[in-house]
Protein backbone atom coordinates (compact mmCIF):
# COMPACT_ATOMS: atom_id res chain seq x y z
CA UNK A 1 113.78 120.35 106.39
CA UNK A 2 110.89 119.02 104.00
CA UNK A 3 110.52 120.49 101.08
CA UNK A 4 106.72 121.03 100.46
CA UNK A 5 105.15 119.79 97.27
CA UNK A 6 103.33 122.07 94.64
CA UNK A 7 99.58 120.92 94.59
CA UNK A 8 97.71 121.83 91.32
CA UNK A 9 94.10 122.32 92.19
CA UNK A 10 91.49 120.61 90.15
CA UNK A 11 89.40 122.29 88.55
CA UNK A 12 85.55 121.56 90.12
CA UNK A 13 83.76 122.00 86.10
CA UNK A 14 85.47 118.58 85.49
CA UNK A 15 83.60 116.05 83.30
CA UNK A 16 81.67 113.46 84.94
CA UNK A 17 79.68 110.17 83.72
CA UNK A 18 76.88 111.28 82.03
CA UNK A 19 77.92 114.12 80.89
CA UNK A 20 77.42 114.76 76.98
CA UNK A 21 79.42 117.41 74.98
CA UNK A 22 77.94 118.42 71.96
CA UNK A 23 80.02 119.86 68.13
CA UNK A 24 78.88 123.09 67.27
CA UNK A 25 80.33 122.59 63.49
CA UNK A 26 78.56 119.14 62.89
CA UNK A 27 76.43 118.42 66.05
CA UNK A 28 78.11 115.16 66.41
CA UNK A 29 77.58 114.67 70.55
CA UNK A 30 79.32 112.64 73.23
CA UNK A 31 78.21 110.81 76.00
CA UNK A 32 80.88 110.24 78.54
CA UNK A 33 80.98 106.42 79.85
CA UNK A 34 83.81 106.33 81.73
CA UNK A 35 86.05 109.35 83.23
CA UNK A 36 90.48 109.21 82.79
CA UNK A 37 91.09 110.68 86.15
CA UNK A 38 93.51 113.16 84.60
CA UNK A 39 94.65 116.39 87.31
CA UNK A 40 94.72 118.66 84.12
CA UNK A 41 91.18 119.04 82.34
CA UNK A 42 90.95 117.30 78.52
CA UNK A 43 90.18 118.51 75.91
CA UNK A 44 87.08 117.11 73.78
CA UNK A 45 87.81 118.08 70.24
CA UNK A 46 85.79 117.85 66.82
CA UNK A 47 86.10 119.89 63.29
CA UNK A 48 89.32 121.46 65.21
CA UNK A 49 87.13 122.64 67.62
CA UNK A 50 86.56 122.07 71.47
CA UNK A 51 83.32 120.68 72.09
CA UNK A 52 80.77 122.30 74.72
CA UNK A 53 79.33 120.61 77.25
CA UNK A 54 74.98 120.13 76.84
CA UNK A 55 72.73 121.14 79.45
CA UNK A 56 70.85 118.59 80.96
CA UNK A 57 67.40 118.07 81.12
């Protein structure tokens, strides 16, 4: 019998081209330019703190 493998499901807020995350310490913001393709979602840190995505206008 095959054994079935544990799928991890991906997480549909994941960051896309474009996007730009923004430091609420310094303001310091990032555009994205090109996406890893990582299953698990990363992290965008600055001043030891995750950065928050900006809404678009």
């Amino acid at each position: 019998m095959a054994q079935k493998k544990a799928v991890k499901k991906v997480s549909k807020k994941g960051v896309k081209k474009g996007d730009v995350y923004k430091c609420s310490v310094c303001g310091l913001a990032v555009r994205v330019d090109e996406v890893c393709g990582c299953i698990d979602a990363c992290d965008i840190i600055c001043c030891e703190k995750q950065m928050r995505p900006q809404k678009r206008a």
